[in-house]
N, C-alpha and C. Protein backbone atom coordinates (compact mmCIF):
# COMPACT_ATOMS: atom_id res chain seq x y z
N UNK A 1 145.48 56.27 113.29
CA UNK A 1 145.00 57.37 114.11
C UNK A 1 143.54 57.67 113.75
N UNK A 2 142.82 57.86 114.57
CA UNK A 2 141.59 58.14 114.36
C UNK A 2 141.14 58.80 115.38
N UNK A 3 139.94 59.99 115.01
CA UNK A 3 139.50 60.79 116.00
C UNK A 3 139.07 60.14 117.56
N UNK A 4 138.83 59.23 117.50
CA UNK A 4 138.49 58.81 118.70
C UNK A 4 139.86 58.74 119.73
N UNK A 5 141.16 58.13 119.03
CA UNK A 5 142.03 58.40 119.66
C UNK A 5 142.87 60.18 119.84
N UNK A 6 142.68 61.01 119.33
CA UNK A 6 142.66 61.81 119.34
C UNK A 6 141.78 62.50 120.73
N UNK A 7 140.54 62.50 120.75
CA UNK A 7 139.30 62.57 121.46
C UNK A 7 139.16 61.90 122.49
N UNK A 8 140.04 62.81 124.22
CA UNK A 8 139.27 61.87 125.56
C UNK A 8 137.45 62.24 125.51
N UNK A 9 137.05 61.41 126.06
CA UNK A 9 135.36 61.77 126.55
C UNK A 9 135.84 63.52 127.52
N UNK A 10 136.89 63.56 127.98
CA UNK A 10 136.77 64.68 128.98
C UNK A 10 136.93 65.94 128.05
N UNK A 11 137.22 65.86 127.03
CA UNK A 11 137.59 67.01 125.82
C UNK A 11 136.81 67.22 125.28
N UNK A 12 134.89 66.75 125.55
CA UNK A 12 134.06 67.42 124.80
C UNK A 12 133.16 68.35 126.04
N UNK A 13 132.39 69.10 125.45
CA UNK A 13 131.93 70.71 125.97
C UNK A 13 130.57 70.54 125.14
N UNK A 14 129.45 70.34 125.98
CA UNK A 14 128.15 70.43 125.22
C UNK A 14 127.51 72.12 125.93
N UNK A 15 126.75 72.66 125.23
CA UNK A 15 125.82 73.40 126.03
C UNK A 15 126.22 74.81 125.94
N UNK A 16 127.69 75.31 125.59
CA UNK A 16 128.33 75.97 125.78
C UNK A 16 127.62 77.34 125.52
N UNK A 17 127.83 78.73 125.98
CA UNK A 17 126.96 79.62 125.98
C UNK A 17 128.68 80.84 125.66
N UNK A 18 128.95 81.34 124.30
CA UNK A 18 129.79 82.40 124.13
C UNK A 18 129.38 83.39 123.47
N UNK A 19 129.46 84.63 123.07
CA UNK A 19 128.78 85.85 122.55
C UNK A 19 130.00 86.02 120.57
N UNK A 20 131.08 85.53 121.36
CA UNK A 20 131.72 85.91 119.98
C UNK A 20 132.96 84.69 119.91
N UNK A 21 133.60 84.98 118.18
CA UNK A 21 134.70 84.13 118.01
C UNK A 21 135.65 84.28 119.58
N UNK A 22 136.16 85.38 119.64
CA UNK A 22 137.27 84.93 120.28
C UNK A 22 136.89 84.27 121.81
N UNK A 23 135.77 84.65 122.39
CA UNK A 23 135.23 83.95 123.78
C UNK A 23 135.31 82.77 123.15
N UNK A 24 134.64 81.81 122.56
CA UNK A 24 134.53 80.53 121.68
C UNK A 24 136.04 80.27 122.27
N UNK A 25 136.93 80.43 121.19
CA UNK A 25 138.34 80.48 121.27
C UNK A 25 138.94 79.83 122.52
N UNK A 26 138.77 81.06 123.79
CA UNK A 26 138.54 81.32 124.83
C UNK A 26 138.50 79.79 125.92
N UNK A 27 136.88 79.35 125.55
CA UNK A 27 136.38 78.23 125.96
C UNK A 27 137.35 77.34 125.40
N UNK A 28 137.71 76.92 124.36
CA UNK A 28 138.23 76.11 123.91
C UNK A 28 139.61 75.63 124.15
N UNK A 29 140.07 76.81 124.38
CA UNK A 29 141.57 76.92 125.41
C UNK A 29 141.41 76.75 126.71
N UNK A 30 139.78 77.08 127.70
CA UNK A 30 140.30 76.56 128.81
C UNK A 30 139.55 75.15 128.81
N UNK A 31 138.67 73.74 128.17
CA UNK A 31 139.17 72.84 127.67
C UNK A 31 140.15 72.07 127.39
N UNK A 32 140.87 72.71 126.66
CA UNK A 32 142.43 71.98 126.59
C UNK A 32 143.25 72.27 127.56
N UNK A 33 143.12 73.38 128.16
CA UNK A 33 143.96 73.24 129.18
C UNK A 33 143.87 71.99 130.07
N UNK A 34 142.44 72.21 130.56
CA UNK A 34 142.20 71.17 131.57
C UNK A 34 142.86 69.85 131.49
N UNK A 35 142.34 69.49 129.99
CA UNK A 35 142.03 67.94 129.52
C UNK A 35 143.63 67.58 129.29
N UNK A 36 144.17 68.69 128.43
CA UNK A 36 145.63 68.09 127.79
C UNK A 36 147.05 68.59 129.02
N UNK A 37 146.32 69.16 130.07
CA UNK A 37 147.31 69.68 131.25
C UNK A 37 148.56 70.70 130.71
N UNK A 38 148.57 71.89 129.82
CA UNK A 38 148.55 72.55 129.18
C UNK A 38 148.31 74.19 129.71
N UNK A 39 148.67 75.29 129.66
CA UNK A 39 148.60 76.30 130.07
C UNK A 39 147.31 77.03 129.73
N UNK A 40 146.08 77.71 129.41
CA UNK A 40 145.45 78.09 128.22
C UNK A 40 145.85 79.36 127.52
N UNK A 41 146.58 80.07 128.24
CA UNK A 41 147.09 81.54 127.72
C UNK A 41 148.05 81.37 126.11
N UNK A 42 148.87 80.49 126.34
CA UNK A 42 149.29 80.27 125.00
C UNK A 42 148.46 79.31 124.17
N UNK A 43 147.34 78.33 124.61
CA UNK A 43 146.61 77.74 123.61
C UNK A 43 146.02 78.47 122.80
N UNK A 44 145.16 79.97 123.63
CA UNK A 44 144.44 80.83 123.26
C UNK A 44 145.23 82.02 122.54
N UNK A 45 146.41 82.12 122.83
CA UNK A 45 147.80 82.54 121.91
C UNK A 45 147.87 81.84 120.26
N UNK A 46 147.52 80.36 120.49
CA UNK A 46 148.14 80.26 119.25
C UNK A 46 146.72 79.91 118.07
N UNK A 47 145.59 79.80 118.50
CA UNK A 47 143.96 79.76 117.82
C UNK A 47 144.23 81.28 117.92
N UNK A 48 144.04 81.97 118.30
CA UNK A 48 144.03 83.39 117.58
C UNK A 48 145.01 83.88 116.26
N UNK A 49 146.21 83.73 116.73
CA UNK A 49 147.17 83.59 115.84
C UNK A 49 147.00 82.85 114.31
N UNK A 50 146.25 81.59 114.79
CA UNK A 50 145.87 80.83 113.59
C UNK A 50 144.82 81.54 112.89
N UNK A 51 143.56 82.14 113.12
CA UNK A 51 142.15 83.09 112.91
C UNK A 51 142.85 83.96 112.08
N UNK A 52 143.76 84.49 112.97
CA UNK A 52 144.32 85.86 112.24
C UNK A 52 144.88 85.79 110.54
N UNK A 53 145.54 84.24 110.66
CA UNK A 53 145.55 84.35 108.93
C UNK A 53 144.81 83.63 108.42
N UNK A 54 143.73 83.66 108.72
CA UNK A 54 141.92 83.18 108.06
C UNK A 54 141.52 82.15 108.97
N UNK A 55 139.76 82.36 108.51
CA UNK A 55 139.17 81.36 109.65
C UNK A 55 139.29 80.04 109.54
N UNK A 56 139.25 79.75 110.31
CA UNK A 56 138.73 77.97 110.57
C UNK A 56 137.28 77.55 110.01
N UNK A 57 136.86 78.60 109.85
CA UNK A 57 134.79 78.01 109.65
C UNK A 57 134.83 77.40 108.45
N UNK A 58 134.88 75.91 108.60
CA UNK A 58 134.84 75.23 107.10
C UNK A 58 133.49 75.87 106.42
N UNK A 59 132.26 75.79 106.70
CA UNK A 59 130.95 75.61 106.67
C UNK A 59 130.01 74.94 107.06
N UNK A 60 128.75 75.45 106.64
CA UNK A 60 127.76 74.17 107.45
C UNK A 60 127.51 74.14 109.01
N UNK A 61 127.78 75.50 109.22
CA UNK A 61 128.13 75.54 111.13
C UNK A 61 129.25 74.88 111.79
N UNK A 62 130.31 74.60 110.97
CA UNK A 62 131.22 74.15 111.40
C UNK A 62 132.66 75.04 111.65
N UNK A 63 133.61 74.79 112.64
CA UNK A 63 134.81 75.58 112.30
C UNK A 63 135.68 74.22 113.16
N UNK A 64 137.24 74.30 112.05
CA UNK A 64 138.36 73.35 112.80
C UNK A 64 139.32 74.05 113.08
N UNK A 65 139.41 74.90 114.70
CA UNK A 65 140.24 75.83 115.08
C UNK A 65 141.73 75.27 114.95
N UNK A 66 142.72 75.18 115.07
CA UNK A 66 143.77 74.46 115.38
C UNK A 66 145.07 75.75 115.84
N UNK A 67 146.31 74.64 116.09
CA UNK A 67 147.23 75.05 116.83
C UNK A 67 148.23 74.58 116.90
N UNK A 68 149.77 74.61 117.11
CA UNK A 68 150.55 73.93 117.66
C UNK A 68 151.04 74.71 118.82
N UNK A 69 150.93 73.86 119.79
CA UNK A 69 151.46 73.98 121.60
C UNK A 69 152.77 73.27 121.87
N UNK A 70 153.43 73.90 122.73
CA UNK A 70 154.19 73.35 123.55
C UNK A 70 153.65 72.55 124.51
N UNK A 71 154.56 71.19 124.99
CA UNK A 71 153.99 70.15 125.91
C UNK A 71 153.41 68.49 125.56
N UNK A 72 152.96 69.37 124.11
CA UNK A 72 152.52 67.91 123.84
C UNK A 72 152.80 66.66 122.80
N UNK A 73 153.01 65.63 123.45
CA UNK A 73 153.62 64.39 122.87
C UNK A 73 153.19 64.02 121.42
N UNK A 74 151.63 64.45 121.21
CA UNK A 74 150.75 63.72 119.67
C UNK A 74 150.02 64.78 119.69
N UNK A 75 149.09 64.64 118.63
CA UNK A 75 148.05 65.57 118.30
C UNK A 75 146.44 65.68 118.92
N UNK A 76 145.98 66.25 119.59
CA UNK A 76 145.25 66.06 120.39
C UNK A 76 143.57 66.32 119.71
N UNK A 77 142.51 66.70 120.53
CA UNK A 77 141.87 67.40 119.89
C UNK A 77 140.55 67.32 121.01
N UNK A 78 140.04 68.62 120.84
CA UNK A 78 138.63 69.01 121.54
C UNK A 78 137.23 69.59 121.00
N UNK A 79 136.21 69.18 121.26
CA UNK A 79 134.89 69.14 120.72
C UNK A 79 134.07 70.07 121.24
N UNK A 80 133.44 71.20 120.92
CA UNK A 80 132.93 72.42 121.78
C UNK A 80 131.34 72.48 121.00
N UNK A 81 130.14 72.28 121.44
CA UNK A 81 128.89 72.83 120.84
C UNK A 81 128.87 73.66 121.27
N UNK A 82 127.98 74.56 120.83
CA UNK A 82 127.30 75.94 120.89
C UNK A 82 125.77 75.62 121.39
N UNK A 83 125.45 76.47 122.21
CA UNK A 83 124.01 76.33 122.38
C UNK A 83 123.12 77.47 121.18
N UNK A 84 123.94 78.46 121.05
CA UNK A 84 123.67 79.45 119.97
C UNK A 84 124.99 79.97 118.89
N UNK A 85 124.76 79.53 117.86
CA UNK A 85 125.99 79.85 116.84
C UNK A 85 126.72 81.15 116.98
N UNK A 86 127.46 81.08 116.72
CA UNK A 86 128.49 82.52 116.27
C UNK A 86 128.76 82.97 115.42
N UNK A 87 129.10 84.17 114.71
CA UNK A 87 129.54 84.81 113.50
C UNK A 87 131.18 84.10 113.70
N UNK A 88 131.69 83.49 112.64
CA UNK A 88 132.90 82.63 112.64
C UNK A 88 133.79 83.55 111.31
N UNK A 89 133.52 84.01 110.90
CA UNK A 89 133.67 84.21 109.26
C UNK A 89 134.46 83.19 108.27
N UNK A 90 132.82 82.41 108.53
CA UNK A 90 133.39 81.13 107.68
C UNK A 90 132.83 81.15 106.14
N UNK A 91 133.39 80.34 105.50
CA UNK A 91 133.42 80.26 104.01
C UNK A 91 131.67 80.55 103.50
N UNK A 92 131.16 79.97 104.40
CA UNK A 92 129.60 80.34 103.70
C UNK A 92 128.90 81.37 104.13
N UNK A 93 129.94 81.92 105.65
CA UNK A 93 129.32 82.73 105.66
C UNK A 93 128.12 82.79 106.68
N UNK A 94 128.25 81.56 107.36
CA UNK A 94 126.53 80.89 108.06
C UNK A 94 127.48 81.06 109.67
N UNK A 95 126.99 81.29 110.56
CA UNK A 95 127.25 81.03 111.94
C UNK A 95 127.59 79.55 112.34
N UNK A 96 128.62 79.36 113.17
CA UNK A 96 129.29 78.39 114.03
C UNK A 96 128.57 77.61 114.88
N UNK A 97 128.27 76.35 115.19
CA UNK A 97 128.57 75.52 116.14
C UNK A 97 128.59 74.66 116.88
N UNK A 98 129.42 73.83 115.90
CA UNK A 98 130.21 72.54 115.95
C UNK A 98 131.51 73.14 115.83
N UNK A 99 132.79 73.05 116.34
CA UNK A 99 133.50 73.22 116.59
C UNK A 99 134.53 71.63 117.16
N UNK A 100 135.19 71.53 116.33
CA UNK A 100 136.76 70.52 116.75
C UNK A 100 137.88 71.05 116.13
N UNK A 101 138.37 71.01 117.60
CA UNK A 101 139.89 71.64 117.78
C UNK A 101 141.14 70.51 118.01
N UNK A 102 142.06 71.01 116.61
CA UNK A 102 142.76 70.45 117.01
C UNK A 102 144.68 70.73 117.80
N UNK A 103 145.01 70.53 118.29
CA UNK A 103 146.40 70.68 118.75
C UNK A 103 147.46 70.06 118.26
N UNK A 104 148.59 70.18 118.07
CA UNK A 104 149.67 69.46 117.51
C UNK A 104 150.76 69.58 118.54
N UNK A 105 151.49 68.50 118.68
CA UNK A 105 153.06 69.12 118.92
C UNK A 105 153.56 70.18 117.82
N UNK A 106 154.82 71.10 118.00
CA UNK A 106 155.41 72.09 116.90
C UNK A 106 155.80 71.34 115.84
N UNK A 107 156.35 70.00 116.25
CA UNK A 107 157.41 68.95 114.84
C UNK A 107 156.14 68.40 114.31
N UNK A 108 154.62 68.24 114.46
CA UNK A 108 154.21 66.86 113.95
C UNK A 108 153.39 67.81 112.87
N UNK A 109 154.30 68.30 111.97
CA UNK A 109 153.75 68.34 110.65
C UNK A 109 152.61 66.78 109.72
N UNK A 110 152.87 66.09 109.10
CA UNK A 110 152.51 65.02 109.25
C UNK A 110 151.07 64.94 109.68
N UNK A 111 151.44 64.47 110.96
CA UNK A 111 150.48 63.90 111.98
C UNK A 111 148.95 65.05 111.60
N UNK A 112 149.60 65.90 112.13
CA UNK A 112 148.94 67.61 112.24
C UNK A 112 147.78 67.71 110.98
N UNK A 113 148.93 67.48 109.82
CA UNK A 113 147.87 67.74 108.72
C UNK A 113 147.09 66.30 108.43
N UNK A 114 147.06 65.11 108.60
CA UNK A 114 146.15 64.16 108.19
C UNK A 114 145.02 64.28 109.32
N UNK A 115 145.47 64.47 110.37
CA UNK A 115 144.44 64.71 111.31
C UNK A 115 143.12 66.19 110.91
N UNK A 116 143.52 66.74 110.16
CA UNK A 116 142.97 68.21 109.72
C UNK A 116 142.27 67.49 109.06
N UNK A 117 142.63 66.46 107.86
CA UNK A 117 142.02 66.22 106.82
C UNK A 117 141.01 65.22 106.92
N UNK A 118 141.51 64.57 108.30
CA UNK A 118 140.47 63.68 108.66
C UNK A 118 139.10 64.29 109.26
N UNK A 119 139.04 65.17 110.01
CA UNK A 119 138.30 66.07 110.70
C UNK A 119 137.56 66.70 109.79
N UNK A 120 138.14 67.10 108.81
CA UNK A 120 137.72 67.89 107.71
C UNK A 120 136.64 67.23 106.63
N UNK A 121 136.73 65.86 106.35
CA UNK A 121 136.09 64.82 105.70
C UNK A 121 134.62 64.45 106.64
N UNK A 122 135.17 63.78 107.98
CA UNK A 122 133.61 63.51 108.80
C UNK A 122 132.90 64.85 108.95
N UNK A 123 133.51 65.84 108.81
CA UNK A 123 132.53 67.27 109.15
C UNK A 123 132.00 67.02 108.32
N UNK A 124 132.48 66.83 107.02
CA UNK A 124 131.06 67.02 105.74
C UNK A 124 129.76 66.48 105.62
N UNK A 125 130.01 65.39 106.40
CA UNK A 125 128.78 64.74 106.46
C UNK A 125 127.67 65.28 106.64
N UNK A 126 126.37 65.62 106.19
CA UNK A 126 125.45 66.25 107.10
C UNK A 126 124.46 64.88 107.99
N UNK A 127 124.47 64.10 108.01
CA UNK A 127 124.02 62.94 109.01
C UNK A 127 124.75 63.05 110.53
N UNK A 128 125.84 63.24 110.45
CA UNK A 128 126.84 63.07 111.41
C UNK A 128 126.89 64.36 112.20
N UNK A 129 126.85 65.79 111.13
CA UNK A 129 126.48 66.86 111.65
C UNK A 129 125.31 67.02 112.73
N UNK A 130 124.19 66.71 112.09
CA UNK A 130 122.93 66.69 112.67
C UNK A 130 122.77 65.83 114.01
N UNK A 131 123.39 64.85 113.87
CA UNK A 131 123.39 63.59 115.27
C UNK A 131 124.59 64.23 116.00
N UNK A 132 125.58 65.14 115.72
CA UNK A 132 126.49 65.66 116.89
C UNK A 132 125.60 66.73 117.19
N UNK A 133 124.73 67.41 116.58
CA UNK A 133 123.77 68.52 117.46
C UNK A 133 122.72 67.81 117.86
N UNK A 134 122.42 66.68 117.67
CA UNK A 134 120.78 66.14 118.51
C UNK A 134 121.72 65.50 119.76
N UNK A 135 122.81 64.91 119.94
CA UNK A 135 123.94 64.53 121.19
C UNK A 135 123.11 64.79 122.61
N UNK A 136 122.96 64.05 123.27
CA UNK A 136 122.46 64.70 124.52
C UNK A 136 123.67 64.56 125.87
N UNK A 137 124.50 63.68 125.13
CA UNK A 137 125.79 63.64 126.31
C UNK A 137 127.08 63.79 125.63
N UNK A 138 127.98 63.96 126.52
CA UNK A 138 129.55 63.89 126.00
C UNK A 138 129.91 62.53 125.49
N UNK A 139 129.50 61.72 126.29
CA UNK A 139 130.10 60.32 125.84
C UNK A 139 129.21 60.01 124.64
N UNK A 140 128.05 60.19 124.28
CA UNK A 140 127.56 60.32 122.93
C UNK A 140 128.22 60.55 121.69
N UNK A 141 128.54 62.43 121.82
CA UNK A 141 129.23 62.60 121.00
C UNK A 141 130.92 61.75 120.70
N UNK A 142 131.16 61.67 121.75
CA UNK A 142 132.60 61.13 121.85
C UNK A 142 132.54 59.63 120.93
N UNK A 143 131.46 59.21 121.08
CA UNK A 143 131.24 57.75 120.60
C UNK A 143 130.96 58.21 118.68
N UNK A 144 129.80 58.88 118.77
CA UNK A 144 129.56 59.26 117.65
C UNK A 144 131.28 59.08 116.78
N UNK A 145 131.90 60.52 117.00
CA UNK A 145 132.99 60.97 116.23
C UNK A 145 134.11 59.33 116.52
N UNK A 146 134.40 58.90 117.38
CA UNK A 146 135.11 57.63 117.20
C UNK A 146 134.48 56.35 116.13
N UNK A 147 133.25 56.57 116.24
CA UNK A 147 132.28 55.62 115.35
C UNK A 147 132.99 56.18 114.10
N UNK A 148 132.16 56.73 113.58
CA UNK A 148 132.49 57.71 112.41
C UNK A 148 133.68 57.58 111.85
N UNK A 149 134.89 57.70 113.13
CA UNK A 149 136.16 57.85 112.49
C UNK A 149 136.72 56.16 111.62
N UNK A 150 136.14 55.82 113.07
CA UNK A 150 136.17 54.24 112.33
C UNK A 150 136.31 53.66 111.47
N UNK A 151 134.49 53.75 110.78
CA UNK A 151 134.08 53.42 109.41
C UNK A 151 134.42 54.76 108.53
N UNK A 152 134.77 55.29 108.63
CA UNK A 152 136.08 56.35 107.19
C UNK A 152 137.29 55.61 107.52
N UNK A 153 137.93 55.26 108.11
CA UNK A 153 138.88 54.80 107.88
C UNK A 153 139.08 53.77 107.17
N UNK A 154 138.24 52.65 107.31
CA UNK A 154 138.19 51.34 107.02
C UNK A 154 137.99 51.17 105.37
């Protein structure tokens, strides 16, 4: 498994313009709705839910919202920039935005958490960081994070 499979090109969101966490959120649920054919009221049900017992904002302008939904077969996941960061209340403390979200089925414990950890590892990068904010397209980034996932895996 690797982010790229995880990651359609239609599940990333460049440009994005939100005022706070939960609009972010918001966006990100109606994203998955679209992409994973999915409701967004309970996506945006269950990323809040998740916030509520601490943030997602790893650091570094980063946050890995996540979730488990009804509907879906594997673990999914969606890519949201910011055109202007957000207060996230993340670990450092620094504003949001890079943002990957991920989704789970309810059973894929497993799946759910290596995928976190995978996500969690290419975020650190700051090379990879910097080239998902210089991105000028979706299929860019999309390539980027499948690249990436690649060579960590290997």
């Amino acid at each position: 498994m690797t982010i790229g499979d995880l990651l359609e090109p239609g599940a990333v969101a460049l440009r994005v313009s939100a005022p706070g966490k939960r609009q972010v959120l918001g966006v990100i649920a109606d994203v998955a709705a679209r992409v994973l054919g999915v409701d967004a009221e309970p996506v945006l049900e269950g990323l809040l839910e998740r916030e509520a017992a601490g943030s997602t904002g790893v650091g570094q302008g980063v946050a890995i919202p996540h979730a488990r939904i009804d509907g879906l077969d594997r673990v999914r996941a969606v890519f949201v920039r910011l055109e202007t960061p957000v207060a996230f209340d993340s670990v450092d403390d620094k504003p949001v935005d890079l943002l990957v979200a991920l989704f789970a089925p309810r059973d894929a414990n497993a799946q759910h958490l290596r995928a976190l950890a995978r996500v969690s590892r290419m975020m650190r990068q700051p090379e990879l960081r910097e080239q998902l904010r210089q991105a000028r397209s979706a299929d860019a980034v999309h390539i980027l994070l499948a690249q990436e996932a690649a060579s960590s895996a290997a």
